[in-house]
Protein backbone atom coordinates (compact mmCIF):
# COMPACT_ATOMS: atom_id res chain seq x y z
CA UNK A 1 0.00 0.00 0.00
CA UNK A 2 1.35 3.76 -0.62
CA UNK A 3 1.84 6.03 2.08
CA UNK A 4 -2.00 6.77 2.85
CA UNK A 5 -2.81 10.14 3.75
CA UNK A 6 -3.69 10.60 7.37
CA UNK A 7 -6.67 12.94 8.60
CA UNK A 8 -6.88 12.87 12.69
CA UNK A 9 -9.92 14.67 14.56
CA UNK A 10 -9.30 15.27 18.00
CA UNK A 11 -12.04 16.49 20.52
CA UNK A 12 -12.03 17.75 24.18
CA UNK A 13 -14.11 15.73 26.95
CA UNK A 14 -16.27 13.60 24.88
CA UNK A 15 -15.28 10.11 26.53
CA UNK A 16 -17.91 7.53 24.58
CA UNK A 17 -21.08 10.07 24.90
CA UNK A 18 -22.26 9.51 21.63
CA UNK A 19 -25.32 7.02 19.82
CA UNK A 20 -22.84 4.83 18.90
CA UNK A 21 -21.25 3.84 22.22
CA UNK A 22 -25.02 3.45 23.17
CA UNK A 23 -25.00 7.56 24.85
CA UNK A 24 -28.92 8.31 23.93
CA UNK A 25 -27.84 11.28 22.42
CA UNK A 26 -27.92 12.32 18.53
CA UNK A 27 -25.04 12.16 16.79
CA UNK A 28 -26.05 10.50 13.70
CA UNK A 29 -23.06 11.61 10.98
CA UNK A 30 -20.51 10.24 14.01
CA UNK A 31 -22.28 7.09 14.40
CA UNK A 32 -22.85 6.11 10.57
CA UNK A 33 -19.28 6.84 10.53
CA UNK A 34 -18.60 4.30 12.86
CA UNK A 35 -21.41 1.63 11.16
CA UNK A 36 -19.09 2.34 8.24
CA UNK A 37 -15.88 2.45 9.39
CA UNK A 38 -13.86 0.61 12.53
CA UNK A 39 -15.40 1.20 16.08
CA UNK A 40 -13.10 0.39 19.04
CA UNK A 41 -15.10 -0.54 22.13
CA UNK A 42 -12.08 -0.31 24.81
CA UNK A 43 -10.00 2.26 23.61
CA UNK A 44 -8.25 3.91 26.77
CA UNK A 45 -6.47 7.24 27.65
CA UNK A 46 -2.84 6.77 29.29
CA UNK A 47 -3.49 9.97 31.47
CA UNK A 48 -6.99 11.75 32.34
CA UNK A 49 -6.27 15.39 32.04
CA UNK A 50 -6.34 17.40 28.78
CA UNK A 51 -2.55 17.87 27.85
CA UNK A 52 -1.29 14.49 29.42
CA UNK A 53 -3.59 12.45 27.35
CA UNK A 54 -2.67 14.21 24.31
CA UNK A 55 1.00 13.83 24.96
CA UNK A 56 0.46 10.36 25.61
CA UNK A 57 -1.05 9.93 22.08
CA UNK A 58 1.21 12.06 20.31
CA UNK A 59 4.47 10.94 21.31
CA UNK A 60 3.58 7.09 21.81
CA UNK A 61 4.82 7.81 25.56
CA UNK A 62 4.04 7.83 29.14
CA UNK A 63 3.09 10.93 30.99
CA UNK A 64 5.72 10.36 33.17
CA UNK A 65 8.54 9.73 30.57
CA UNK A 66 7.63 12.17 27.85
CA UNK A 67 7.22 15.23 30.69
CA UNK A 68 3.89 16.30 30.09
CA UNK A 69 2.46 15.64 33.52
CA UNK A 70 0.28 18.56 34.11
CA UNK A 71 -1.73 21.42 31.25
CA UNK A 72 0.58 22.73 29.13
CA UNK A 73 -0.70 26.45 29.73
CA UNK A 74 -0.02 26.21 33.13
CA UNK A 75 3.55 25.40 33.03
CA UNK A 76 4.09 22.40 31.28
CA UNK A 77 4.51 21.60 27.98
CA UNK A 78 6.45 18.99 25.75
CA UNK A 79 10.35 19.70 25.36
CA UNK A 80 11.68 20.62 21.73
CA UNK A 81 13.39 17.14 22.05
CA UNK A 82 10.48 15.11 22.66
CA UNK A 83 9.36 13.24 19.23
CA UNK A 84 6.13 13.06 18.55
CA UNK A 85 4.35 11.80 15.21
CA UNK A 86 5.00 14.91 13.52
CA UNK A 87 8.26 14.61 14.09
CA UNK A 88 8.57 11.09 12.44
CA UNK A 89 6.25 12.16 9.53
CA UNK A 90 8.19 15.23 8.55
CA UNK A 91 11.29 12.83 8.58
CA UNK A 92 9.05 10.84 6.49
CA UNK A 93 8.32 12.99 3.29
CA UNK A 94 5.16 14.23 4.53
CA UNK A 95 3.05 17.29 4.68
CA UNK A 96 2.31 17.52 8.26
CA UNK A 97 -0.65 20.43 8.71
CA UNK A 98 -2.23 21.53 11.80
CA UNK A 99 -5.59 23.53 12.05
CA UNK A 100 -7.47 24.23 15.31
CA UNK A 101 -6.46 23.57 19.03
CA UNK A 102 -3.51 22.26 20.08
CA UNK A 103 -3.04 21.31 24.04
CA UNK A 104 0.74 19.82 23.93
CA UNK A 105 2.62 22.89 23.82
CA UNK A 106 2.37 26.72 23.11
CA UNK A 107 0.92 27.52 20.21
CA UNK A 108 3.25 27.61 16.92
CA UNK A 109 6.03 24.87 18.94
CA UNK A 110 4.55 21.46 17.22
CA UNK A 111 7.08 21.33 14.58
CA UNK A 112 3.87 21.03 11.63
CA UNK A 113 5.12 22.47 8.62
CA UNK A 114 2.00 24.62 8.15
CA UNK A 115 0.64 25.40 11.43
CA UNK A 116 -2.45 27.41 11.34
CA UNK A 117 -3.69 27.03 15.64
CA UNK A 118 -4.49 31.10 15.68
CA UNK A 119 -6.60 31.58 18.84
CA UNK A 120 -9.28 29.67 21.24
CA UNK A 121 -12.55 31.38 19.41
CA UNK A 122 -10.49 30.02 15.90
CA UNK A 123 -10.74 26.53 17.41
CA UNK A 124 -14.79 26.03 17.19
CA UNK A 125 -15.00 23.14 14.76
CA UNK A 126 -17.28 24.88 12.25
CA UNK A 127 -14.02 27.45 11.98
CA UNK A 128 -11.81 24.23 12.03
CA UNK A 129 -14.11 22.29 9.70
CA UNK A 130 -14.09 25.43 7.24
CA UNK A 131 -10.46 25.80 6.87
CA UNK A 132 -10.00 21.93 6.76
CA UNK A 133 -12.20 21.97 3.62
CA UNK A 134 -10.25 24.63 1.82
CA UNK A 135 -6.92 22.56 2.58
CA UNK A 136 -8.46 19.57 1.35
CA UNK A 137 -9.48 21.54 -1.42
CA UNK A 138 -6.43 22.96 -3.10
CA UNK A 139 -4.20 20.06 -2.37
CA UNK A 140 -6.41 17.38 -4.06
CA UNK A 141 -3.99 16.71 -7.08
CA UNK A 142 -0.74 16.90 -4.87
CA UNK A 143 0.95 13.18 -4.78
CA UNK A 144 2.96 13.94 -1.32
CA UNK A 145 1.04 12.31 1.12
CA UNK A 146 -0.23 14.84 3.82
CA UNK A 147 -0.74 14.54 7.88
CA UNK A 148 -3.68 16.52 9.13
CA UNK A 149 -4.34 17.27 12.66
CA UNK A 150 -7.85 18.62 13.33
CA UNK A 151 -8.68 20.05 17.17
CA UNK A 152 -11.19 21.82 18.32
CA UNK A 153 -12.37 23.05 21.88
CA UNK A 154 -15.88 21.46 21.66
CA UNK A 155 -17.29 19.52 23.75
CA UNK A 156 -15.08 21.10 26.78
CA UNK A 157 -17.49 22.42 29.14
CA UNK A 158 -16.15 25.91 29.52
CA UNK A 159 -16.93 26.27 25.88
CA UNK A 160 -20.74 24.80 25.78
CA UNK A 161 -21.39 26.89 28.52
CA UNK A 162 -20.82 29.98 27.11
CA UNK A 163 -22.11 28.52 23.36
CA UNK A 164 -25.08 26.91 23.89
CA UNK A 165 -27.11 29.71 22.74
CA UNK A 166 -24.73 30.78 19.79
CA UNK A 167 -23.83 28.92 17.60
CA UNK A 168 -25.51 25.59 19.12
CA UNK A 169 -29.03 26.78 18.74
CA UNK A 170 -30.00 26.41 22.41
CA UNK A 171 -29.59 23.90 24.75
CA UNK A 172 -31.73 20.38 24.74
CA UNK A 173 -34.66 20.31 26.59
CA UNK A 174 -33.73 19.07 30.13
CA UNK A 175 -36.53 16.33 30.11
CA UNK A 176 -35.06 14.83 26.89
CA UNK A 177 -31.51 14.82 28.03
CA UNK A 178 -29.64 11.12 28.52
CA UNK A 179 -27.78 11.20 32.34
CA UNK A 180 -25.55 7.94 32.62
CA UNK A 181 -26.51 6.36 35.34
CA UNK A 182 -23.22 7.21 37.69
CA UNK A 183 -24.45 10.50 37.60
CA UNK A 184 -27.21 11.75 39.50
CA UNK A 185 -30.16 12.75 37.59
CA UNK A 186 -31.66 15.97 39.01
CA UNK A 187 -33.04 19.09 37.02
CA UNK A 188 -28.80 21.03 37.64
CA UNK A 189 -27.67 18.04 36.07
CA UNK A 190 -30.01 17.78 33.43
CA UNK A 191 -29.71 21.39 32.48
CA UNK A 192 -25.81 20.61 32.17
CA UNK A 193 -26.34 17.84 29.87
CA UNK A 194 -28.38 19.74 28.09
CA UNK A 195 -25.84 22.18 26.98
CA UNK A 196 -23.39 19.55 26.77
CA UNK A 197 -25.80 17.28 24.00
CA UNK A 198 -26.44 20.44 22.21
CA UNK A 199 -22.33 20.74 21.64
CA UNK A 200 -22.25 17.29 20.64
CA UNK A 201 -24.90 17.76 17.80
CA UNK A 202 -23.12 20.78 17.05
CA UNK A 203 -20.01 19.05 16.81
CA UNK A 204 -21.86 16.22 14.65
CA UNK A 205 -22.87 18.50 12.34
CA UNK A 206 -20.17 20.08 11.20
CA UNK A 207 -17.53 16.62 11.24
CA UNK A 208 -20.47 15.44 9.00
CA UNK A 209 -19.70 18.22 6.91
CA UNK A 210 -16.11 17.12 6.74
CA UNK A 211 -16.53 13.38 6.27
CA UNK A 212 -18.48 14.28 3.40
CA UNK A 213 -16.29 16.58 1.77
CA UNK A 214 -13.33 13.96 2.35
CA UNK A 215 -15.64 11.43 0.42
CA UNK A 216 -16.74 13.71 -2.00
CA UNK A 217 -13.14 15.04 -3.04
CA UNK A 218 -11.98 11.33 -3.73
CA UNK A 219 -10.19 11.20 -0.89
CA UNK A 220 -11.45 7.88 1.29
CA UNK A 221 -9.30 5.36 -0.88
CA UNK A 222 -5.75 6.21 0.22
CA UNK A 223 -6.38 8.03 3.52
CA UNK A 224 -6.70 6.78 7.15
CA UNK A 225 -9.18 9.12 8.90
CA UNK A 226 -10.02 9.27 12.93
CA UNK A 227 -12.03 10.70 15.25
CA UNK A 228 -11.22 10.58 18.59
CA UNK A 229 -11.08 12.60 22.05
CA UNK A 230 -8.62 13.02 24.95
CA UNK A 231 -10.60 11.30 27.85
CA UNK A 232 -13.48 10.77 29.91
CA UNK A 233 -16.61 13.34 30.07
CA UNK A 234 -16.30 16.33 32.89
CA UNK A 235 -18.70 15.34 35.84
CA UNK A 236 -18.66 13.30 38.74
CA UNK A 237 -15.91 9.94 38.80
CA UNK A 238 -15.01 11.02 35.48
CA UNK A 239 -12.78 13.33 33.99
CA UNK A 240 -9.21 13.63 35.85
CA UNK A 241 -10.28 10.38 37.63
CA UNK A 242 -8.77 7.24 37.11
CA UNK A 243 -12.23 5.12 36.68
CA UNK A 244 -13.33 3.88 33.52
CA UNK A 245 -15.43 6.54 32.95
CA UNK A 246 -12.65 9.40 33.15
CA UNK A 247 -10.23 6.73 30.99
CA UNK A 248 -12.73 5.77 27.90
CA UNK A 249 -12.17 7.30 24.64
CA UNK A 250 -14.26 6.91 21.34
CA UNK A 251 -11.84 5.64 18.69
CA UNK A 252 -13.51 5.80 15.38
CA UNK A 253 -11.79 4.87 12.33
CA UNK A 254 -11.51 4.61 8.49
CA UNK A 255 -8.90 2.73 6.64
CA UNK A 256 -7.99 2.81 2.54
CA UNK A 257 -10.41 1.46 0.06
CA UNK A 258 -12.78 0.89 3.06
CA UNK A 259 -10.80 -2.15 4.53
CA UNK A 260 -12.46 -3.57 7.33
CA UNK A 261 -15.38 -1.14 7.24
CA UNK A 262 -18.25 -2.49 9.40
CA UNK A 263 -15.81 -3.81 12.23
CA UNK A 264 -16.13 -3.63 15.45
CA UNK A 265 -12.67 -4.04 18.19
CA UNK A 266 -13.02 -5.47 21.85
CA UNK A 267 -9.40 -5.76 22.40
CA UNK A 268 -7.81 -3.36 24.84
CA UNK A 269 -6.14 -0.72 23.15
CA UNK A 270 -4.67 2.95 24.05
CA UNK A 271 -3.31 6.07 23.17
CA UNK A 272 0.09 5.44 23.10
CA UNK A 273 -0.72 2.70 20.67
CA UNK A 274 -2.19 4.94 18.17
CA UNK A 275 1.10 7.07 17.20
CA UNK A 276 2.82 3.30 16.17
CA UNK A 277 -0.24 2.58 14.75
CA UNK A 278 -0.02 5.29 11.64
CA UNK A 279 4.21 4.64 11.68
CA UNK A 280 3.41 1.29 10.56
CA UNK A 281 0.72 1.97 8.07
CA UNK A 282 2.64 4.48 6.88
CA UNK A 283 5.57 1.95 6.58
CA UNK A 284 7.76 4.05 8.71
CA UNK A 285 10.55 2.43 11.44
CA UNK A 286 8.71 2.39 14.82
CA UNK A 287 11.58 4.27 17.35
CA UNK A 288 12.52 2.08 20.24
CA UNK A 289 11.50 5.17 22.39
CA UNK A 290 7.62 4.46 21.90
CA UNK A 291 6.23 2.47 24.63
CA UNK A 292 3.08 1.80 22.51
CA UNK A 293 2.12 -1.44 20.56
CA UNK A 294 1.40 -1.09 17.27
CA UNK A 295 -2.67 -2.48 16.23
CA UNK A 296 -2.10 -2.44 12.41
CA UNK A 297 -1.44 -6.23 12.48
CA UNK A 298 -4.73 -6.24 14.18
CA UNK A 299 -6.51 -4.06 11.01
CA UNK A 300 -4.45 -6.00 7.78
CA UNK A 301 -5.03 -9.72 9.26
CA UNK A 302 -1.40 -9.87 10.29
CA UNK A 303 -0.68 -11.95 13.85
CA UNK A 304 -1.28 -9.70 16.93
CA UNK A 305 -0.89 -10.42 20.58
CA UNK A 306 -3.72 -7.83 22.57
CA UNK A 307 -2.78 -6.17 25.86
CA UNK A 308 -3.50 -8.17 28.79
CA UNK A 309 -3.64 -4.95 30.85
CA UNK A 310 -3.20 -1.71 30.54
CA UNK A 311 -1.84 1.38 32.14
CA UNK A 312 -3.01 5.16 33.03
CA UNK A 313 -1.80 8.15 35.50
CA UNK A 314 -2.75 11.24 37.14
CA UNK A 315 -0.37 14.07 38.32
CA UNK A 316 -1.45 17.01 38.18
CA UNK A 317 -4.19 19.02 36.85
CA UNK A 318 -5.88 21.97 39.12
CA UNK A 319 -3.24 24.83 39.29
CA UNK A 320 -2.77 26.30 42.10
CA UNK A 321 -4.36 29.30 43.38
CA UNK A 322 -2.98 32.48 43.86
CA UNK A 323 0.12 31.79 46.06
CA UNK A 324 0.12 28.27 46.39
CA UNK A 325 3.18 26.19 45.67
CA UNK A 326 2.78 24.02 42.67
CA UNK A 327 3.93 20.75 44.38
CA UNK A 328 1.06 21.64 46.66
CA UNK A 329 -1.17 20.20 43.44
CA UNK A 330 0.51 17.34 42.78
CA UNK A 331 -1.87 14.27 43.21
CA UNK A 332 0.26 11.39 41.37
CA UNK A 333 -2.00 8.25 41.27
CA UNK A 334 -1.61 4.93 38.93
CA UNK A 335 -4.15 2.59 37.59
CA UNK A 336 -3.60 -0.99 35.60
CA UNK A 337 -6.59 -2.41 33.71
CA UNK A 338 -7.59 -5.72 32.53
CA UNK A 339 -10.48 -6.66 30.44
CA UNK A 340 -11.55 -7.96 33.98
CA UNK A 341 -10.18 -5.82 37.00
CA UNK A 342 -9.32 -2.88 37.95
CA UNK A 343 -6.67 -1.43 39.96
CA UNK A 344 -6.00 2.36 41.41
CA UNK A 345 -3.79 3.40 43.55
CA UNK A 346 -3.62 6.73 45.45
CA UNK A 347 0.18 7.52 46.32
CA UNK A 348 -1.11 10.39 48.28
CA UNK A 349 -4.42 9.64 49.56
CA UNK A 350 -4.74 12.77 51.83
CA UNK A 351 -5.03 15.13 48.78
CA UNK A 352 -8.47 14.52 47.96
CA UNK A 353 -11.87 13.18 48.96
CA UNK A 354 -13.23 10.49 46.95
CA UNK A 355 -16.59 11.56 44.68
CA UNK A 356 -19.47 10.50 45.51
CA UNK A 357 -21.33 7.72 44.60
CA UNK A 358 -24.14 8.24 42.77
CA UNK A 359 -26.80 7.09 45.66
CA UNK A 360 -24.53 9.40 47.71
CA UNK A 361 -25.28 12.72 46.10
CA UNK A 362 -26.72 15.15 47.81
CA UNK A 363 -29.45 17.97 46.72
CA UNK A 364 -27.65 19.52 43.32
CA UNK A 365 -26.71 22.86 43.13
CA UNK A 366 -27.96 24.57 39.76
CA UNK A 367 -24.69 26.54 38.46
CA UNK A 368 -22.99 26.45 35.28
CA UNK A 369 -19.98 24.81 37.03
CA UNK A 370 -19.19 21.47 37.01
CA UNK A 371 -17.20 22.13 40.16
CA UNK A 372 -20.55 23.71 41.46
CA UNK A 373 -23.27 21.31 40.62
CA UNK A 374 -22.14 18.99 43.03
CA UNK A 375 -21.43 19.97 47.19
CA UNK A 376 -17.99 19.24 47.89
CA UNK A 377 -17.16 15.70 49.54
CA UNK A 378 -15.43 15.40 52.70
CA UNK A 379 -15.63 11.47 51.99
CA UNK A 380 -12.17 9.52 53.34
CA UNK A 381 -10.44 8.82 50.18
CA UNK A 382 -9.22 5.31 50.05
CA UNK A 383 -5.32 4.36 49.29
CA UNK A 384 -6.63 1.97 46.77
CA UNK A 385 -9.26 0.62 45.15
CA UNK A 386 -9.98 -2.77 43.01
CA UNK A 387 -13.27 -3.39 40.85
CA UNK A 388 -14.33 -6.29 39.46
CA UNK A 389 -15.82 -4.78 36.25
CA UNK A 390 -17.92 -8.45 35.12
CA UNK A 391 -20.16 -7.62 37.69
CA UNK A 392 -19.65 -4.29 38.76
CA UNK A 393 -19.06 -2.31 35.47
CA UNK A 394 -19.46 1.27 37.60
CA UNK A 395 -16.89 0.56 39.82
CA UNK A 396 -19.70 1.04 42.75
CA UNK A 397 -17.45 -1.30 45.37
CA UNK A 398 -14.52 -1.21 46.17
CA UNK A 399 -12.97 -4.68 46.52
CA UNK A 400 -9.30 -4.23 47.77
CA UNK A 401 -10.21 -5.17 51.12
CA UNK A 402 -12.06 -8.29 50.32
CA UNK A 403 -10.20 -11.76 51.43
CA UNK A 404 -11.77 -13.29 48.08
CA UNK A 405 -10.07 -10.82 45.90
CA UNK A 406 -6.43 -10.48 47.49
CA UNK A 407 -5.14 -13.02 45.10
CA UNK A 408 -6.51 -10.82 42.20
CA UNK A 409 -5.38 -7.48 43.89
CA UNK A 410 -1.22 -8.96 44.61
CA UNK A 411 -1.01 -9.50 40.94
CA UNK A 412 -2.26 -6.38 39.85
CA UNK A 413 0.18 -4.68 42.32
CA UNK A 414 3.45 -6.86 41.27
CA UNK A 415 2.70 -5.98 37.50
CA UNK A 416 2.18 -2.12 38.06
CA UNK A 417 5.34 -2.06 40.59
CA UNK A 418 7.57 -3.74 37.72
CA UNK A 419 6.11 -1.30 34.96
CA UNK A 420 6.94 1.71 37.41
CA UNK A 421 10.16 0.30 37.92
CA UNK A 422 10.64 -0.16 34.03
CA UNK A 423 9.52 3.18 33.49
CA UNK A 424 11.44 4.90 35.73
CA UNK A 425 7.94 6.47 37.27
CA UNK A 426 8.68 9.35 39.36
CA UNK A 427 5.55 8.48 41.72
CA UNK A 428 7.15 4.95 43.07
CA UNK A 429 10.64 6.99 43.23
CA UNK A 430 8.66 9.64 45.46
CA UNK A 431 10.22 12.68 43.82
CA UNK A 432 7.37 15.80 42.87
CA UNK A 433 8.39 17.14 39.04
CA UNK A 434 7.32 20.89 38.62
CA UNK A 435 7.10 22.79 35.82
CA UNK A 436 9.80 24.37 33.69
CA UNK A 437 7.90 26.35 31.12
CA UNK A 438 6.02 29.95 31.78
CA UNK A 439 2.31 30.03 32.16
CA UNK A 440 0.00 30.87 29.18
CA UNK A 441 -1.08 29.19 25.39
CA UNK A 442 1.68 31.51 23.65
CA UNK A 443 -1.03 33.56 21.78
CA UNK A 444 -1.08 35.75 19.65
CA UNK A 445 0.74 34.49 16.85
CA UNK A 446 2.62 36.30 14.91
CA UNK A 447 0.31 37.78 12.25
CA UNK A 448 3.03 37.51 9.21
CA UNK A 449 3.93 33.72 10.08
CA UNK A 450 0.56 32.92 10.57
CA UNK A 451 -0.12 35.01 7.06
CA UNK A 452 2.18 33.13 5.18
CA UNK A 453 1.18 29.59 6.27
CA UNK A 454 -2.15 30.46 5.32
CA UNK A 455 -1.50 31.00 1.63
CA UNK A 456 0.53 27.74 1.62
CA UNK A 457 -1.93 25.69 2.87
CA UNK A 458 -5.16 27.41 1.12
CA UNK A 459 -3.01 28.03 -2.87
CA UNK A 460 -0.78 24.85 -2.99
CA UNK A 461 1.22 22.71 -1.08
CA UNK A 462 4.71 22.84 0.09
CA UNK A 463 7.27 23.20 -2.36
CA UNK A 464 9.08 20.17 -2.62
């Protein structure tokens, strides 16, 4: 096969809420593009905050060994000498283009070759989806194969907030919104999903836009295309938590000529995974420095050995507030996963109270904060927790304690200890990292750079 062209959509905070993952929500152009593509069902985040998890997939690297442990405006960021899929593509021959939101390091630092990330308000996907079209557009009878990153700040919940109205067209009607069932279900809750499922058909709406533009231009027999997000939905156990529900990812997929359109993937797979992935479709060397396993033997029939368990981290992810020492944030906690069991561990337990469990809630508070809706816990955190998820799929009970399970839980332990000790993980060495890079996105960009990339990528292509 020739190098395909590679077209990557990357969302914030849409864990599996859409029709497809069975989310009663509409998302129709997202879910025939699943019917008629490749749908992974266990598809995992390494790390459950915004910039870690993207790290993770861009680099094909641990939080914890590729440095971004925290958000990259606040102080962190991925060194200049980190490698990340761009970096190998670019070696590669190919036209690596960025449009939208980026969350791994200050704007304009990504190493893309035409780098268009201009602002937060440029990052709305119908803006995104617009200036993906015109790229699409003027390249079509280029023969260098092209890399095209696509991020955009929906469906974060800072941004539906202030955009349900405009451009969403109003928020669903509370009484027709779908709560998952680990969250509690009153009228401040509803009203948040509500805003939440209007971004998501928002969102649909316009990637349906773009799917059928990249069908329409000819451009679905030698491209991979993806849609994916960085983690778990915001709310309650979920986002910057280290249950299943802050973890899960939709991983949507289209390969060349259609091959293996229709499938469906219950293996356990991850982000790291997914930089190797495109390497070895696009017949590039795999670096010994990605800790990710390559599925593409998995998608061309070719043997492949699935994870028996994988691996995911939290360090940090609230900044601190005015004054505060950094290290003062630092919450470093380590989960493994089977297709089974479950394992978390709390290195410092103290930090935080655990969230409550959904019979637990108390009366909701209606606010436009997700850090609002819900009184604050002052709920014992455990040290660690074990789930067995074949009959307890919402981690409800916490089974570390349990004389049936201690078998179960030593295992789990002895294989995270050895892949901390393999990965050098600063958490079981006890050190706290802090930042090295100044606070902020890097905006504005300079207007003549950004100028110039502009009329590359929307007249012609690189010049060879």
């Amino acid at each position: 096969m020739e190098k395909p062209n590679i077209i990557f959509f990357i969302c914030h905070d849409l864990g599996k809420h859409l029709g497809c993952y069975d989310a009663l929500v509409k998302s129709p152009n997202l879910d025939k593009f699943a019917k008629t593509g490749i749908q992974f069902n266990k598809t995992f985040c390494n790390a459950t905050a915004c910039s870690p998890s993207r790290g993770c997939l861009m680099t094909g690297r641990y939080s914890h060994n590729n440095g971004l442990i925290g958000l990259s405006h606040h102080g962190w960021g991925l060194s200049q000498d980190e490698k990340t899929i761009v970096d190998y593509l670019n070696d590669a021959d190919y036209e690596t283009v960025h449009i939208g939101h980026n969350h791994e390091r200050h704007v304009g630092q990504n190493h893309y070759q035409i780098d268009l990330e201009e602002s937060p308000e440029n990052s709305r996907t119908d803006y995104v989806v617009d200036d993906a079209i015109k790229y699409l557009k003027t390249r079509i009878n280029s023969d260098k194969p092209f890399y095209l990153n696509l991020g955009v700040n929906e469906v974060h919940a800072h941004h539906y907030n202030e955009r349900y109205e405009d451009p969403y067209g109003g928020a669903t009607d509370p009484d027709q919104v779908f709560v998952p069932n680990y969250m509690p279900s009153e009228l401040p809750m509803r009203k948040m999903f509500g805003r939440f499922q209007a971004a998501i058909e928002y969102m649909d709406q316009h990637v349906g836009r773009l799917l059928a533009e990249i069908e329409a231009l000819g451009y679905l027999d030698n491209s991979i295309v993806i849609f994916t997000t960085d983690h778990g939905i915001s709310g309650s156990r979920s986002k910057g938590t280290l249950y299943d529900r802050g973890m899960e990812v939709s991983y949507l997929m289209h390969l060349p000529n259609g091959l293996r359109n229709g499938y469906e993937i219950n293996h356990l797979t991850q982000h790291i995974d997914i930089t190797p992935t495109l390497l070895e479709a696009a017949g590039i060397k795999i670096s010994d420095e990605i800790q990710g396993k390559s599925f593409w033997p998995l998608l061309t029939d070719n043997d492949y050995q699935p994870h028996n368990e994988i691996y995911t981290e939290r360090n940090y992810h609230i900044p601190p507030e005015q004054g505060q020492p950094v290290e003062q944030t630092y919450d470093p906690q380590r989960s493994i996963r089977t297709d089974r069991f479950h394992y978390i561990r709390y290195f410092k337990p103290d930090f935080d109270s655990r969230p409550y469990l959904p019979w637990e809630s108390p009366e909701l508070i209606d606010s436009s904060d997700w850090g609002h809706i819900l009184p604050e816990t002052s709920i014992k955190r455990d040290y660690e927790e074990l789930y067995d998820l074949a009959h307890d799929n919402g981690e409800y009970f916490n089974l570390a304690n349990n004389p049936e399970y201690q078998h179960i839980k030593k295992e789990l332990i002895d294989k995270m200890s050895k892949w901390m000790n393999q990965t050098n993980d600063h958490a079981l060495i006890g050190t706290t990292p802090l930042p090295k890079s100044p606070d902020g996105w890097g905006y504005p960009r300079d207007t003549q750079e950004l100028e110039s990339m502009k009329e590359i990528a929307f007249n012609c292509s690189i010049p060879n």
